[in-house]
C-alpha atoms as a PDB file:
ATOM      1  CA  UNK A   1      15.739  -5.255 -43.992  1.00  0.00           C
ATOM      2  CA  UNK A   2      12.491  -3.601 -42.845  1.00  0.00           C
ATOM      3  CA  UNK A   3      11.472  -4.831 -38.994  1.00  0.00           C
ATOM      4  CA  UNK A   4       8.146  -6.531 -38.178  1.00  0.00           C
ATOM      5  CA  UNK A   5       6.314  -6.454 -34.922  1.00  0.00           C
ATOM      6  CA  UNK A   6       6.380 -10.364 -34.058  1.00  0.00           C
ATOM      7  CA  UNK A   7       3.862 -10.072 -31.505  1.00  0.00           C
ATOM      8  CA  UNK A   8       0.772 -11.068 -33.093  1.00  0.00           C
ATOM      9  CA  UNK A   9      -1.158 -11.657 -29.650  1.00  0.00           C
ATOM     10  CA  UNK A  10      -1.617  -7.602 -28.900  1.00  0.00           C
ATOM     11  CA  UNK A  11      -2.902  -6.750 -32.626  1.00  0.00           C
ATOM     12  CA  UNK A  12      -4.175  -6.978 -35.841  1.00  0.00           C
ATOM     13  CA  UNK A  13      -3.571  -6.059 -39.332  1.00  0.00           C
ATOM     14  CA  UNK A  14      -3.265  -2.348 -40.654  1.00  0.00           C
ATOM     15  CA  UNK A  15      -5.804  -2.767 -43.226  1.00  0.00           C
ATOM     16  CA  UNK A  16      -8.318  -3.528 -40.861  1.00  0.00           C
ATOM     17  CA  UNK A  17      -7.788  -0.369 -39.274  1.00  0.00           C
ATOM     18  CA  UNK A  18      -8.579   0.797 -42.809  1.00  0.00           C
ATOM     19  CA  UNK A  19      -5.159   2.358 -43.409  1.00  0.00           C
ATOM     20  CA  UNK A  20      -3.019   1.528 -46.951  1.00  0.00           C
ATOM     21  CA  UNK A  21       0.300   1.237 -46.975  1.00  0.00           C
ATOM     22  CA  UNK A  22       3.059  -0.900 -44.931  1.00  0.00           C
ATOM     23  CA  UNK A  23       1.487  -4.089 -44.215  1.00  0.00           C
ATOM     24  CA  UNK A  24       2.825  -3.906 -40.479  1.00  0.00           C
ATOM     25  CA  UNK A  25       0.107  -4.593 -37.772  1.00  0.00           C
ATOM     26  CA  UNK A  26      -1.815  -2.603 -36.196  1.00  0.00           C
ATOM     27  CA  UNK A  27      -2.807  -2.693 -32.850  1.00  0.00           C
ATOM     28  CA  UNK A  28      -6.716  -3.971 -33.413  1.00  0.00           C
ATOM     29  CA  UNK A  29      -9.416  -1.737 -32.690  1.00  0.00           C
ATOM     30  CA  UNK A  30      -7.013   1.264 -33.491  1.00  0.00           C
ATOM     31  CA  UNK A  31      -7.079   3.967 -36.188  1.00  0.00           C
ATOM     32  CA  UNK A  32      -5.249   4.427 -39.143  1.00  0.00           C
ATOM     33  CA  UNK A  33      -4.855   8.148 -37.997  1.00  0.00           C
ATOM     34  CA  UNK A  34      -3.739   6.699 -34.391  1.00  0.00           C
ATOM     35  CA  UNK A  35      -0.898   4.581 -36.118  1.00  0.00           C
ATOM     36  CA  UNK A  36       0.204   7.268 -38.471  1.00  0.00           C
ATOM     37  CA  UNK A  37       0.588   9.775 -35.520  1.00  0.00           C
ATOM     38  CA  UNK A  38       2.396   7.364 -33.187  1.00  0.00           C
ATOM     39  CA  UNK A  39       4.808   6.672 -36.159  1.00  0.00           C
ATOM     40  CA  UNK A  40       4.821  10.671 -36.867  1.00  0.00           C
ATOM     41  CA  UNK A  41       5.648  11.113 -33.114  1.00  0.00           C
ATOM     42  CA  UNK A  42       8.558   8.578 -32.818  1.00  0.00           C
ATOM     43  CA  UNK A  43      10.432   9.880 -35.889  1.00  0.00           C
ATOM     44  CA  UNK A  44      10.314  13.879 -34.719  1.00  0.00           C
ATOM     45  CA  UNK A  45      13.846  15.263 -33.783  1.00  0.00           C
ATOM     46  CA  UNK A  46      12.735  14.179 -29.754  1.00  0.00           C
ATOM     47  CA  UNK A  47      13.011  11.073 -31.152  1.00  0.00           C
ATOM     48  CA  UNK A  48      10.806   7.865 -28.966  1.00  0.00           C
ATOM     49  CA  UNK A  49      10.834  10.553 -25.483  1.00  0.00           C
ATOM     50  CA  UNK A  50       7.268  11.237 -24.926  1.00  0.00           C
ATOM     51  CA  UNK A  51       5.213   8.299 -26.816  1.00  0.00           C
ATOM     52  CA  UNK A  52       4.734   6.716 -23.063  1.00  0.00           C
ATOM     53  CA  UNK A  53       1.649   9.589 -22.999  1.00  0.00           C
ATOM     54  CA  UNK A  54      -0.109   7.183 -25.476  1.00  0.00           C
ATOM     55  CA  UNK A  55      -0.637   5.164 -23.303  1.00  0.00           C
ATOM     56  CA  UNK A  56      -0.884   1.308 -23.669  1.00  0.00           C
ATOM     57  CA  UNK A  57      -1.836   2.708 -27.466  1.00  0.00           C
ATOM     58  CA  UNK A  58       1.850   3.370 -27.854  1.00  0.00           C
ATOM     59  CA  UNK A  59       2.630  -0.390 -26.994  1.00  0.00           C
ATOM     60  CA  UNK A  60       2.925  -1.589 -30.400  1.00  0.00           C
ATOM     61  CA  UNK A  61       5.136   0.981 -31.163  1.00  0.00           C
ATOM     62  CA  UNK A  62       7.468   0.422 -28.594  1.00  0.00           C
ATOM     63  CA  UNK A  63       7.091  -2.721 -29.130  1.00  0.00           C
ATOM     64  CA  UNK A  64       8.550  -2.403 -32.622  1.00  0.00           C
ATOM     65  CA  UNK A  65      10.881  -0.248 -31.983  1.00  0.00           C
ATOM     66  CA  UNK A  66      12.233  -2.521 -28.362  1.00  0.00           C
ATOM     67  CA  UNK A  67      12.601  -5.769 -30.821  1.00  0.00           C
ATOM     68  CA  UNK A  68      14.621  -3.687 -33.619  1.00  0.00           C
ATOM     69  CA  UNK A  69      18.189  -3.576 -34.543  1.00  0.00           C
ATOM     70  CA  UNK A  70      18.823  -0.164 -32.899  1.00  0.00           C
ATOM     71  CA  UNK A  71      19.540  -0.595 -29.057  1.00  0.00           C
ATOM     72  CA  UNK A  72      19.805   2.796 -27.838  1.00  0.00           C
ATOM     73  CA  UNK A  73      16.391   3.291 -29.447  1.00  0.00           C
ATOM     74  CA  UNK A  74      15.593   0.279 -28.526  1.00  0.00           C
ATOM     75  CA  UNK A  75      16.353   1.539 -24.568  1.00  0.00           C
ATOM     76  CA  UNK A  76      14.387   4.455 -25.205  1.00  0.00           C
ATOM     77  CA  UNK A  77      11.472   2.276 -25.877  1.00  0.00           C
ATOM     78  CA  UNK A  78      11.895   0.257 -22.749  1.00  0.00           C
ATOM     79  CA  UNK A  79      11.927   3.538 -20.506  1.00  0.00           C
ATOM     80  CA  UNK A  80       9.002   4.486 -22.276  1.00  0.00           C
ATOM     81  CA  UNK A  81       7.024   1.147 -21.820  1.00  0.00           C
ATOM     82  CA  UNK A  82       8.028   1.636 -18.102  1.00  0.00           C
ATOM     83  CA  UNK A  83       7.117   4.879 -18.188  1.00  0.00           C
ATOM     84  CA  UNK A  84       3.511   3.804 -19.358  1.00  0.00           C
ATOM     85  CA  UNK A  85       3.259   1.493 -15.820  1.00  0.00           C
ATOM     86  CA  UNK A  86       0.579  -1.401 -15.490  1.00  0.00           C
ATOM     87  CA  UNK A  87      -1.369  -0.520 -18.376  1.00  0.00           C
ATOM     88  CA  UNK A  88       1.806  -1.717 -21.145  1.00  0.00           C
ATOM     89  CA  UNK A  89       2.350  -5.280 -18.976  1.00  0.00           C
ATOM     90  CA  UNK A  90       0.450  -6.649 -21.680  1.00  0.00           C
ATOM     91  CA  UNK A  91       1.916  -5.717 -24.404  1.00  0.00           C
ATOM     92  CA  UNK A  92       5.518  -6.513 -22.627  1.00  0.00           C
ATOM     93  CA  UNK A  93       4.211 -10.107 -21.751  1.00  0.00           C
ATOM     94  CA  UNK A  94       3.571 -10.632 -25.310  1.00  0.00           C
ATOM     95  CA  UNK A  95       7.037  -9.698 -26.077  1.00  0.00           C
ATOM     96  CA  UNK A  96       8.650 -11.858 -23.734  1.00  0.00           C
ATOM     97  CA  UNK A  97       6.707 -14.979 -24.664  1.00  0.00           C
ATOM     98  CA  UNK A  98       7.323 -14.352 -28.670  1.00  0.00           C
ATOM     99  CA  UNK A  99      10.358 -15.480 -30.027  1.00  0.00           C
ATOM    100  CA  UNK A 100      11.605 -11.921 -30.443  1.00  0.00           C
ATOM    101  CA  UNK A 101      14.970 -12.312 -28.663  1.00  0.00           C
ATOM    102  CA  UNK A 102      16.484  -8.626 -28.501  1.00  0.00           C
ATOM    103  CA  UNK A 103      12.973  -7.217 -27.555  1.00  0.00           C
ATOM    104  CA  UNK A 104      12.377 -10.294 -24.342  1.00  0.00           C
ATOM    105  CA  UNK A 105      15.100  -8.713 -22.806  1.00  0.00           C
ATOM    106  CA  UNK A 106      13.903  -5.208 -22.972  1.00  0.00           C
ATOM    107  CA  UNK A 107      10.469  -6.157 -22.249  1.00  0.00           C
ATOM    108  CA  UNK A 108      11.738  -8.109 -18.864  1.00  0.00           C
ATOM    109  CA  UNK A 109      13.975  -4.620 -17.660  1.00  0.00           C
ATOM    110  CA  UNK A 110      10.811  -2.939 -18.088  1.00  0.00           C
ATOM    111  CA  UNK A 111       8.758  -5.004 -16.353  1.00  0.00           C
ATOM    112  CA  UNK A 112      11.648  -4.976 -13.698  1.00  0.00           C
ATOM    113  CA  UNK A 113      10.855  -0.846 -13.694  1.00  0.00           C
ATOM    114  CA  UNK A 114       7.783  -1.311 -12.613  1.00  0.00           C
ATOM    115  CA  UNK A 115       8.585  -2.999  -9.287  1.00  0.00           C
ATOM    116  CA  UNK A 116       5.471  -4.630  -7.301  1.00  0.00           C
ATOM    117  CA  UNK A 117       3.095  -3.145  -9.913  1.00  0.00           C
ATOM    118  CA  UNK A 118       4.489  -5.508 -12.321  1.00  0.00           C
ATOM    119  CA  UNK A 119       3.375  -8.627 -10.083  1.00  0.00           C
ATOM    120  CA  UNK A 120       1.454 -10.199 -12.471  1.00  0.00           C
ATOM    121  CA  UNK A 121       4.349 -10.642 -14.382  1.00  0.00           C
ATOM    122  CA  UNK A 122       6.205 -12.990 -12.290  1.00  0.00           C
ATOM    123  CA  UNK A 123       5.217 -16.359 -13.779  1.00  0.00           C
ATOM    124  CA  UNK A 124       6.287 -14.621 -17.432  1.00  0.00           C
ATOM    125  CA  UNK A 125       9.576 -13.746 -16.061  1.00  0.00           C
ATOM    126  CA  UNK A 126      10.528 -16.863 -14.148  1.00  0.00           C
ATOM    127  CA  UNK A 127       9.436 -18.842 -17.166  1.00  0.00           C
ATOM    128  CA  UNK A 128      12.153 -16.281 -18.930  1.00  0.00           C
ATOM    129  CA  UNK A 129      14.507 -16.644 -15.970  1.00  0.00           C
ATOM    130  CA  UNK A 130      16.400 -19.702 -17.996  1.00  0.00           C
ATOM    131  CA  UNK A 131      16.180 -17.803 -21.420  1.00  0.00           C
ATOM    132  CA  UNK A 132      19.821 -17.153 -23.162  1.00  0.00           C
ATOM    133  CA  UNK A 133      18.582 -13.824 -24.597  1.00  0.00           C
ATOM    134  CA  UNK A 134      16.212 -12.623 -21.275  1.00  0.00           C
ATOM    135  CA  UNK A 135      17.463 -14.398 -18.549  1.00  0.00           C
ATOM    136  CA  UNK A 136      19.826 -12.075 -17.032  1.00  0.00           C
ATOM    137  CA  UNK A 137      17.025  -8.857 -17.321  1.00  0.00           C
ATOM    138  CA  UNK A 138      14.188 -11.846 -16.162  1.00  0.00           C
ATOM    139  CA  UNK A 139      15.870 -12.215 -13.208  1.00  0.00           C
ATOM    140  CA  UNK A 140      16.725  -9.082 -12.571  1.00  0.00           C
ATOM    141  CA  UNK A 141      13.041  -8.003 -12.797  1.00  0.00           C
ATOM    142  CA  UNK A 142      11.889 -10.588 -10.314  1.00  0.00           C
ATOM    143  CA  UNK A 143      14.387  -8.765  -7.939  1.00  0.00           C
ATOM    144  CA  UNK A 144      13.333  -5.806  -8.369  1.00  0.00           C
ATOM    145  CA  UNK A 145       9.157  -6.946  -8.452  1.00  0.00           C
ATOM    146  CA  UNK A 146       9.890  -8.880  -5.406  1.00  0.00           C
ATOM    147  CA  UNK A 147      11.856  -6.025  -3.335  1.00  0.00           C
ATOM    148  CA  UNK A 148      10.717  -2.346  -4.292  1.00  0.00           C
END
């Protein structure tokens, strides 16, 4: 069963981008030779390690990989959307408002990673706080936002 990214706030289809192929989206105003070499990147024998230096570029990515089937790649994703700081919170609030239930979780620990540079985040996660699939890492996050 392939794996869509479900966050259709952050991007835009792959063919506008100009690329053939999978009809996954594309983060808009991105190239088809960005997307191929984040893809490229996250399938070398490292693995997801290192895609954070994309920057918030590498969000849909992550974002992909956070909301897929696999969790310890799925993990991986989250440290690297920490990893990427302030910049990714947008991509991550998309996440945890879409109705993409294994990725609202990751997306709230991450957010949680950030601590106080994640403040913006806080009505996101205590919307999220009640959430049977995010709650737990929601309010964990706040915690951490609140107290680091």
């Amino acid at each position: 069963m392939r794996h869509f990214w479900a966050v259709t706030a952050v991007v835009g289809p792959l063919a506008a981008a100009g690329c053939s192929g999978p009809e996954e989206p594309a983060p808009a105003g991105t190239s088809c030779a960005d997307i191929v070499a984040l893809r490229m990147k996250a399938q070398e024998a490292s693995g997801i390690r290192g895609l954070a230096a994309g920057g918030a570029g590498a969000m849909p990515v992550l974002a992909w990989i956070m909301t897929g089937p696999d969790t310890a790649d799925a993990i991986a994703a989250a440290e690297e959307a920490a990893a990427i700081g302030p910049p990714a919170i947008p991509g991550l609030l998309a996440i945890l408002d879409s109705n993409a239930s294994r990725g609202r979780g990751w997306a709230a620990w991450a957010l949680g990673e950030m601590g106080p540079k994640a403040a913006a985040a806080l009505p996101s996660l205590e919307k999220a706080a009640d959430d049977a699939a995010a709650g737990a890492a929601a309010r964990e996050a706040i915690l951490k936002i609140k107290t680091h």
